[in-house]
Protein backbone atom coordinates (compact mmCIF):
# COMPACT_ATOMS: atom_id res chain seq x y z
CA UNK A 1 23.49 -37.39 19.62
CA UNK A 2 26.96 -37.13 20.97
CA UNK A 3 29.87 -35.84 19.40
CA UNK A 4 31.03 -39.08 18.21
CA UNK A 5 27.98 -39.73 16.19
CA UNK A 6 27.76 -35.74 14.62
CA UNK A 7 28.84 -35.81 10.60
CA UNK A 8 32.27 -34.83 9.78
CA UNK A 9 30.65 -32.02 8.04
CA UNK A 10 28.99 -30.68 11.31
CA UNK A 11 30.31 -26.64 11.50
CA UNK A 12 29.45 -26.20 15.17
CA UNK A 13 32.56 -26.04 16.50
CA UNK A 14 33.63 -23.07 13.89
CA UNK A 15 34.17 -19.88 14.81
CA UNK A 16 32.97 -17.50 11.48
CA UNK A 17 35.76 -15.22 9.97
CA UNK A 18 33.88 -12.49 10.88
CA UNK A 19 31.61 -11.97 13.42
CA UNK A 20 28.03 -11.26 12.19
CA UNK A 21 27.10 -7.29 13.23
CA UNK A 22 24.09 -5.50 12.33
CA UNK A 23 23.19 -3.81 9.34
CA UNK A 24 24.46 0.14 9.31
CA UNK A 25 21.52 0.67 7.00
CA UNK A 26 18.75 -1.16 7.90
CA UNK A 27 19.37 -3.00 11.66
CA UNK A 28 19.30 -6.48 10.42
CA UNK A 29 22.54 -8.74 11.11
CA UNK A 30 25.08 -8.79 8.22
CA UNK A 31 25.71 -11.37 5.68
CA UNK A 32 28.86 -12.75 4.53
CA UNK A 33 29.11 -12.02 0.91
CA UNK A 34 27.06 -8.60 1.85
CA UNK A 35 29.20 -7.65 5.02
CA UNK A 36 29.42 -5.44 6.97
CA UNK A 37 25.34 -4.69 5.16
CA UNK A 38 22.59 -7.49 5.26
CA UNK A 39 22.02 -7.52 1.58
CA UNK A 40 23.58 -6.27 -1.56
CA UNK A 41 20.30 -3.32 -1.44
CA UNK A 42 21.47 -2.03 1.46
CA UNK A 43 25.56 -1.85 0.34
CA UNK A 44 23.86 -0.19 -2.91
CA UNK A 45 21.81 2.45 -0.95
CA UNK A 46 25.15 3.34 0.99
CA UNK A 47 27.43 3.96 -2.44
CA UNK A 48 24.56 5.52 -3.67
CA UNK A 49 24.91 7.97 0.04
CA UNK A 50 28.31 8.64 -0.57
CA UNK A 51 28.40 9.25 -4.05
CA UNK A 52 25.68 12.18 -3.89
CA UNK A 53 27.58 13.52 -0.83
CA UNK A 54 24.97 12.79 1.68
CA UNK A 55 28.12 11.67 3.60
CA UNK A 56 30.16 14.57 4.58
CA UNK A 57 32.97 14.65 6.47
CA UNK A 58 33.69 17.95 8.06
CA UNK A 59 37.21 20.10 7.13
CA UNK A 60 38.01 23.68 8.33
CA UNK A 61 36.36 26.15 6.79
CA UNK A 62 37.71 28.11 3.18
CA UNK A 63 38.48 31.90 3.96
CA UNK A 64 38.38 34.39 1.71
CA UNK A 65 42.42 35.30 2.25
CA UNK A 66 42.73 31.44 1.76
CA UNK A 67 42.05 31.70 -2.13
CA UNK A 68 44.00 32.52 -5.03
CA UNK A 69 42.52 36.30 -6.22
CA UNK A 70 43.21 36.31 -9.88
């Protein structure tokens, strides 16, 4: 089939907003209404991450001459 002959509905020849990546959580390759995660599971296991803290992202450490004494 040549060009000529492909459907006007053919998406071939279109390059994808975004460029399919894989899956932070689980390795597979991401999903446009899910992205950058494979599935709406795997976005929900990665709020679930950083709403327990399980992400942590470092800061200098709290002295003791750093706090208030009341």
């Amino acid at each position: 089939m040549s060009d000529d002959d492909k459907p006007a509905g053919s998406y071939e020849n279109v390059t994808p907003l975004r460029p399919s990546r894989p899956c932070p959580e689980c390795g597979k390759p991401s999903t446009r209404d899910s992205y950058p995660f494979c599935s709406p599971r795997c976005r929900s296991v990665d709020l679930n991450r950083w709403l327990s803290d399980a992400y942590v992202i470092p800061g200098k450490p709290i002295d003791d001459s750093d706090q208030e004494n009341d």
